[in-house]
PDB file of N, CA and C in Angstrom:
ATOM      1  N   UNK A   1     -43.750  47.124  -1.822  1.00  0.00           N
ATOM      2  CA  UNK A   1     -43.833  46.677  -0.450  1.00  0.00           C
ATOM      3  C   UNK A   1     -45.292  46.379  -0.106  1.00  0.00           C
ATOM      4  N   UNK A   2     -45.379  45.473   0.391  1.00  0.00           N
ATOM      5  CA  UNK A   2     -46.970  44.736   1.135  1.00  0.00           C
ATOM      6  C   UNK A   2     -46.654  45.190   2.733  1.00  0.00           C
ATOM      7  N   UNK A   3     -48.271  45.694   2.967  1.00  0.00           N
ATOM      8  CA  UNK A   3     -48.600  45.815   3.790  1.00  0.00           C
ATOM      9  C   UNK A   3     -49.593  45.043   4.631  1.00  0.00           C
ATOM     10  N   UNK A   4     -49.195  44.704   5.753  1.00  0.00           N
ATOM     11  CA  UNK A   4     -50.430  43.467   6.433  1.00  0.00           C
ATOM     12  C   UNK A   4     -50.759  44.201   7.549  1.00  0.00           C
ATOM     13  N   UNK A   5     -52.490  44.483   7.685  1.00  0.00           N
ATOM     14  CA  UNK A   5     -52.808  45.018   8.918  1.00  0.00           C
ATOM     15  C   UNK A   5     -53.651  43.715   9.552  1.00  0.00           C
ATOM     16  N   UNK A   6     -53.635  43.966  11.203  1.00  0.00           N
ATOM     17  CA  UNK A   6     -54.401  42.739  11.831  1.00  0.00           C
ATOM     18  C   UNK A   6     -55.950  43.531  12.125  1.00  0.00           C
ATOM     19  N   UNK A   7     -56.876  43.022  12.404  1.00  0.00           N
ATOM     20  CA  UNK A   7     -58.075  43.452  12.818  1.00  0.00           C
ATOM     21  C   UNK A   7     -58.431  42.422  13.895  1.00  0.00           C
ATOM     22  N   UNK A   8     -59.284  42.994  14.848  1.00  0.00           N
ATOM     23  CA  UNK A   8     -60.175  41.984  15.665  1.00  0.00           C
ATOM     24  C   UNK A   8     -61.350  42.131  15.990  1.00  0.00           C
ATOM     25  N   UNK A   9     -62.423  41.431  15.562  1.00  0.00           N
ATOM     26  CA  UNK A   9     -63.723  41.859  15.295  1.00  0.00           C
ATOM     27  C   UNK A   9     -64.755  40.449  16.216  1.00  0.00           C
ATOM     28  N   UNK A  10     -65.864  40.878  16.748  1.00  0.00           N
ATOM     29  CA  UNK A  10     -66.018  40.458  17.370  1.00  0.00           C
ATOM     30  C   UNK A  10     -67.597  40.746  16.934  1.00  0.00           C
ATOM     31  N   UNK A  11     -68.162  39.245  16.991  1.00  0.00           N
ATOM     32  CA  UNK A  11     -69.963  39.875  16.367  1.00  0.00           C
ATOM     33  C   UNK A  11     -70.730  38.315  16.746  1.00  0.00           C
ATOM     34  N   UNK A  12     -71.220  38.138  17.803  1.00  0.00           N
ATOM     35  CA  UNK A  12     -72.048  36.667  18.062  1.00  0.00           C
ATOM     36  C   UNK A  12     -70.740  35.471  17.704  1.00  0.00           C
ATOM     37  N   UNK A  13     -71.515  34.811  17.145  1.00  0.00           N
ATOM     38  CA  UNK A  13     -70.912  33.622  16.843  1.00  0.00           C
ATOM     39  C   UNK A  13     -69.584  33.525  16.315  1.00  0.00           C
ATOM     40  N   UNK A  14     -68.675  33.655  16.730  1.00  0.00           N
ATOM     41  CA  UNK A  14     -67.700  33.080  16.111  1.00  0.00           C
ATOM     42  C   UNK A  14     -67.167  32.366  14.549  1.00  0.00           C
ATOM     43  N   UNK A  15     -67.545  31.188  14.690  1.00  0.00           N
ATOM     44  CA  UNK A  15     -67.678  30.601  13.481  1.00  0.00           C
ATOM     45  C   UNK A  15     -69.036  30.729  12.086  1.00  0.00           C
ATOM     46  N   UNK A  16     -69.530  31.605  12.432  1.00  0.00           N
ATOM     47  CA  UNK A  16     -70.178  32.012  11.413  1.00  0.00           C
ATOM     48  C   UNK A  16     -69.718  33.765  10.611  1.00  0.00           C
ATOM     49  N   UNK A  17     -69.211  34.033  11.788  1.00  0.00           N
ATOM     50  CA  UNK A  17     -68.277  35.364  11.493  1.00  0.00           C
ATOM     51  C   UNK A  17     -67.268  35.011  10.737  1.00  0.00           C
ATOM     52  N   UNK A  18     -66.117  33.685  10.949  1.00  0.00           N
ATOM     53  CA  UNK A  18     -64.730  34.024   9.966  1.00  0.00           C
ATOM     54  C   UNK A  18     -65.519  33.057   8.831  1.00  0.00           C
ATOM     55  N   UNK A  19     -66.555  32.416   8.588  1.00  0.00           N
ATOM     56  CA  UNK A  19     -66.624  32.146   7.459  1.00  0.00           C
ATOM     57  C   UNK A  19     -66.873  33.335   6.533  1.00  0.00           C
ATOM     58  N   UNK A  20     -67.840  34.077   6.910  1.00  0.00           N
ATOM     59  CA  UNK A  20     -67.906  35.235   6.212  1.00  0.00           C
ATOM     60  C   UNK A  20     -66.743  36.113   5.414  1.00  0.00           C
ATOM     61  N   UNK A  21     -65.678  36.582   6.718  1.00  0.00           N
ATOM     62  CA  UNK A  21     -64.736  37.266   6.062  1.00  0.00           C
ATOM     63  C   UNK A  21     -63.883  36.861   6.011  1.00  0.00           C
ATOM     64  N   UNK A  22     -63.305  35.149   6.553  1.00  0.00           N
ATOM     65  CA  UNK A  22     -62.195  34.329   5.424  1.00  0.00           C
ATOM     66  C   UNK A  22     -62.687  34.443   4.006  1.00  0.00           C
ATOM     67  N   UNK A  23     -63.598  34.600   3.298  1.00  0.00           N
ATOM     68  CA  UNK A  23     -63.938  34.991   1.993  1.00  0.00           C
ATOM     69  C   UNK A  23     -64.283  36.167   0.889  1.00  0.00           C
ATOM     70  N   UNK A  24     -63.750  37.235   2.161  1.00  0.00           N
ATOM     71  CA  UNK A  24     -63.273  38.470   1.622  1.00  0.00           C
ATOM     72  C   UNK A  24     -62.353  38.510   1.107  1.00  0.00           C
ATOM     73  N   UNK A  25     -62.314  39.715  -0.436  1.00  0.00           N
ATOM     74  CA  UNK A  25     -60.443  39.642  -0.724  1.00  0.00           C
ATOM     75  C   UNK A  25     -60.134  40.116  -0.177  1.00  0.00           C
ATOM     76  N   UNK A  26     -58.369  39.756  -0.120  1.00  0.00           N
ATOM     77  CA  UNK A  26     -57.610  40.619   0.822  1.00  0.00           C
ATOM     78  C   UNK A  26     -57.139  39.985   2.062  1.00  0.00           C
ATOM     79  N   UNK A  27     -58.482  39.144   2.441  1.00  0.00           N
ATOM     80  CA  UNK A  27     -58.025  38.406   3.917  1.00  0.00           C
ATOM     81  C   UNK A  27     -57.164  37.492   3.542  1.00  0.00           C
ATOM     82  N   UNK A  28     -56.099  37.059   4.176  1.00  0.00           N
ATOM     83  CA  UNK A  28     -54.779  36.182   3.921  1.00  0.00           C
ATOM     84  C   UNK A  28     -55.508  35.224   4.987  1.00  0.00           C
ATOM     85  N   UNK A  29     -55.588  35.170   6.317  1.00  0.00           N
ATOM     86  CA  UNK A  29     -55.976  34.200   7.860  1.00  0.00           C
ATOM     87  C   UNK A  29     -56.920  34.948   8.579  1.00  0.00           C
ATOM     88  N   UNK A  30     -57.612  33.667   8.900  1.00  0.00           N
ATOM     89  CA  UNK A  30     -58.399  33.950  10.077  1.00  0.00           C
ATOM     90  C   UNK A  30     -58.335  33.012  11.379  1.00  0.00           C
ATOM     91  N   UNK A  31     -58.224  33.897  12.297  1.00  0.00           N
ATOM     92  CA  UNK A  31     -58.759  32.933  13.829  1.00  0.00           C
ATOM     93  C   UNK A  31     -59.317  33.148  14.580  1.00  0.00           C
ATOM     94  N   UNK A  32     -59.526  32.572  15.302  1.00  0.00           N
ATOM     95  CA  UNK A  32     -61.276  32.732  16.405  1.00  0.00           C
ATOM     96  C   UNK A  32     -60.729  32.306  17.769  1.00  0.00           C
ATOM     97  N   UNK A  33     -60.972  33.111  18.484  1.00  0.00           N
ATOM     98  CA  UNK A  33     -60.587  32.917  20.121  1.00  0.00           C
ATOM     99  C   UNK A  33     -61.875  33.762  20.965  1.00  0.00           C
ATOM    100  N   UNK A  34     -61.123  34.467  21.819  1.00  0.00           N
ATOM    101  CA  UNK A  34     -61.767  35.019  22.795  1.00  0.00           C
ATOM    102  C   UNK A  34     -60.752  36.403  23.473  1.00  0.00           C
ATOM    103  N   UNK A  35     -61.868  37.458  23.216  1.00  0.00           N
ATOM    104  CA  UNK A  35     -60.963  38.907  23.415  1.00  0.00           C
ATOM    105  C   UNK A  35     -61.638  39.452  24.675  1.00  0.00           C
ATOM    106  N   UNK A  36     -61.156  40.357  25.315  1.00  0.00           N
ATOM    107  CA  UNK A  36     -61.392  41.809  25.851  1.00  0.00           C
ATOM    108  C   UNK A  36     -61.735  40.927  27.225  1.00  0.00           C
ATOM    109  N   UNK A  37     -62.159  40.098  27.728  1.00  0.00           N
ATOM    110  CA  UNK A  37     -62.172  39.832  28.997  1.00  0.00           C
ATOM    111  C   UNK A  37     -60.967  39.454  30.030  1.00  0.00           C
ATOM    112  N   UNK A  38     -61.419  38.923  31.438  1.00  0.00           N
ATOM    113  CA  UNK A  38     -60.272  38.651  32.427  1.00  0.00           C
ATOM    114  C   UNK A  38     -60.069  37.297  32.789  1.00  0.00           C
ATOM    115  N   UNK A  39     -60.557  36.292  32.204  1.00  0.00           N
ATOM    116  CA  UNK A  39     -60.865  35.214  32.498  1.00  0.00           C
ATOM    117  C   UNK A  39     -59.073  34.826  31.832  1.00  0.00           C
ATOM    118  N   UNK A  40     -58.463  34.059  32.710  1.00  0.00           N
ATOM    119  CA  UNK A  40     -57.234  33.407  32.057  1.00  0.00           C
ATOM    120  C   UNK A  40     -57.519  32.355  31.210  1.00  0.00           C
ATOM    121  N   UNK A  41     -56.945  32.285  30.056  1.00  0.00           N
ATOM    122  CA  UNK A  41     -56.658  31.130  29.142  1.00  0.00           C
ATOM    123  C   UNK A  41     -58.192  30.624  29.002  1.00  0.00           C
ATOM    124  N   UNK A  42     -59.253  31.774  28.413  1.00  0.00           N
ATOM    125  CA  UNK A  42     -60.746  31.511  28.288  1.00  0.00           C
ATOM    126  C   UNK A  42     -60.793  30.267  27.442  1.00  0.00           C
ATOM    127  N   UNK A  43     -62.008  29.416  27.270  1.00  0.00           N
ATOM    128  CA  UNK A  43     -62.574  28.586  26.710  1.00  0.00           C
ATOM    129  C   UNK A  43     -63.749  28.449  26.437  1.00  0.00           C
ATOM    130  N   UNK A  44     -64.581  27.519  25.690  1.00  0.00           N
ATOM    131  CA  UNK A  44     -65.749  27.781  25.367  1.00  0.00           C
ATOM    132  C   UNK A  44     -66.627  27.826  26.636  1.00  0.00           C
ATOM    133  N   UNK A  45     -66.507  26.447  27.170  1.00  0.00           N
ATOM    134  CA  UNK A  45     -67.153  26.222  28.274  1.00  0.00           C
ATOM    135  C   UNK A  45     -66.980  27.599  29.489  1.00  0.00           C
ATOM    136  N   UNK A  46     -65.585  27.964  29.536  1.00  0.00           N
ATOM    137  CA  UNK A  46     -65.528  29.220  30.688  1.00  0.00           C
ATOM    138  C   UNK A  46     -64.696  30.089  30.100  1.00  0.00           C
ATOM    139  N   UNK A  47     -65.351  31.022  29.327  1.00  0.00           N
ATOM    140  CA  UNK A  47     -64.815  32.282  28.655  1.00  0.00           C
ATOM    141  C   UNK A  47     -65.378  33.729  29.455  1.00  0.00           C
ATOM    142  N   UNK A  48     -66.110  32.996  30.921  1.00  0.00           N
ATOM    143  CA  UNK A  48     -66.565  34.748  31.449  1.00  0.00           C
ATOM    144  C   UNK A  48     -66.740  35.710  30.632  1.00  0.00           C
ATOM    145  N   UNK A  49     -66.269  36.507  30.676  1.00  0.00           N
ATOM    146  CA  UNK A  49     -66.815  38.600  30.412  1.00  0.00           C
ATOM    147  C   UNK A  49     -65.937  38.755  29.287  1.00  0.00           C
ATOM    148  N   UNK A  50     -65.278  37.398  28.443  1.00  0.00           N
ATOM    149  CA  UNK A  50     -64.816  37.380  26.611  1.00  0.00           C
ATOM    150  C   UNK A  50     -66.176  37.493  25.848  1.00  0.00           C
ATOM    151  N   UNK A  51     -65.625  38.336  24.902  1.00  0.00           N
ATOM    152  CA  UNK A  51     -66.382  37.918  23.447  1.00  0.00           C
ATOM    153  C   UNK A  51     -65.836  36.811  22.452  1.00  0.00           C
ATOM    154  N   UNK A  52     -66.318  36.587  21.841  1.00  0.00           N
ATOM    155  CA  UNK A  52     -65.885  35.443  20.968  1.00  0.00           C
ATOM    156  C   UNK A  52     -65.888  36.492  19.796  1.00  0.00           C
ATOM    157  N   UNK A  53     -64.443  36.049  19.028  1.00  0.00           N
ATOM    158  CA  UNK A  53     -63.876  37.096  18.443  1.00  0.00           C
ATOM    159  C   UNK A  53     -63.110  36.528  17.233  1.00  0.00           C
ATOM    160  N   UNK A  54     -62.921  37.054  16.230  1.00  0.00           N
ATOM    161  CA  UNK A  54     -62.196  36.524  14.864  1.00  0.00           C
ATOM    162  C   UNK A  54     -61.090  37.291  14.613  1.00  0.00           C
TER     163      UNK A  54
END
């Protein structure tokens, strides 16, 4: 049996973060959004009190 855990990690830039650990073994996917804030349906331009997150 395989086991899949999710993580969400969050460190500056975004896209310099999942290049990094899309090239870890082990990682199957990566995606990049925006976590932990209140801003609805954040974006780059207006992501308020989000981190940018993988």
């Amino acid at each position: 049996m395989t086991t899949t855990e999710t993580a969400i990690l969050a460190g500056g830039c975004f896209w310099g973060a999942q290049q990094l650990l899309r090239r870890r073994p082990g990682v199957i996917s990566t995606r990049v959004g925006y976590s932990g804030g209140d801003t609805p349906n954040a974006t780059y331009r207006n992501h308020g009190d989000h981190a940018e997150a993988v």
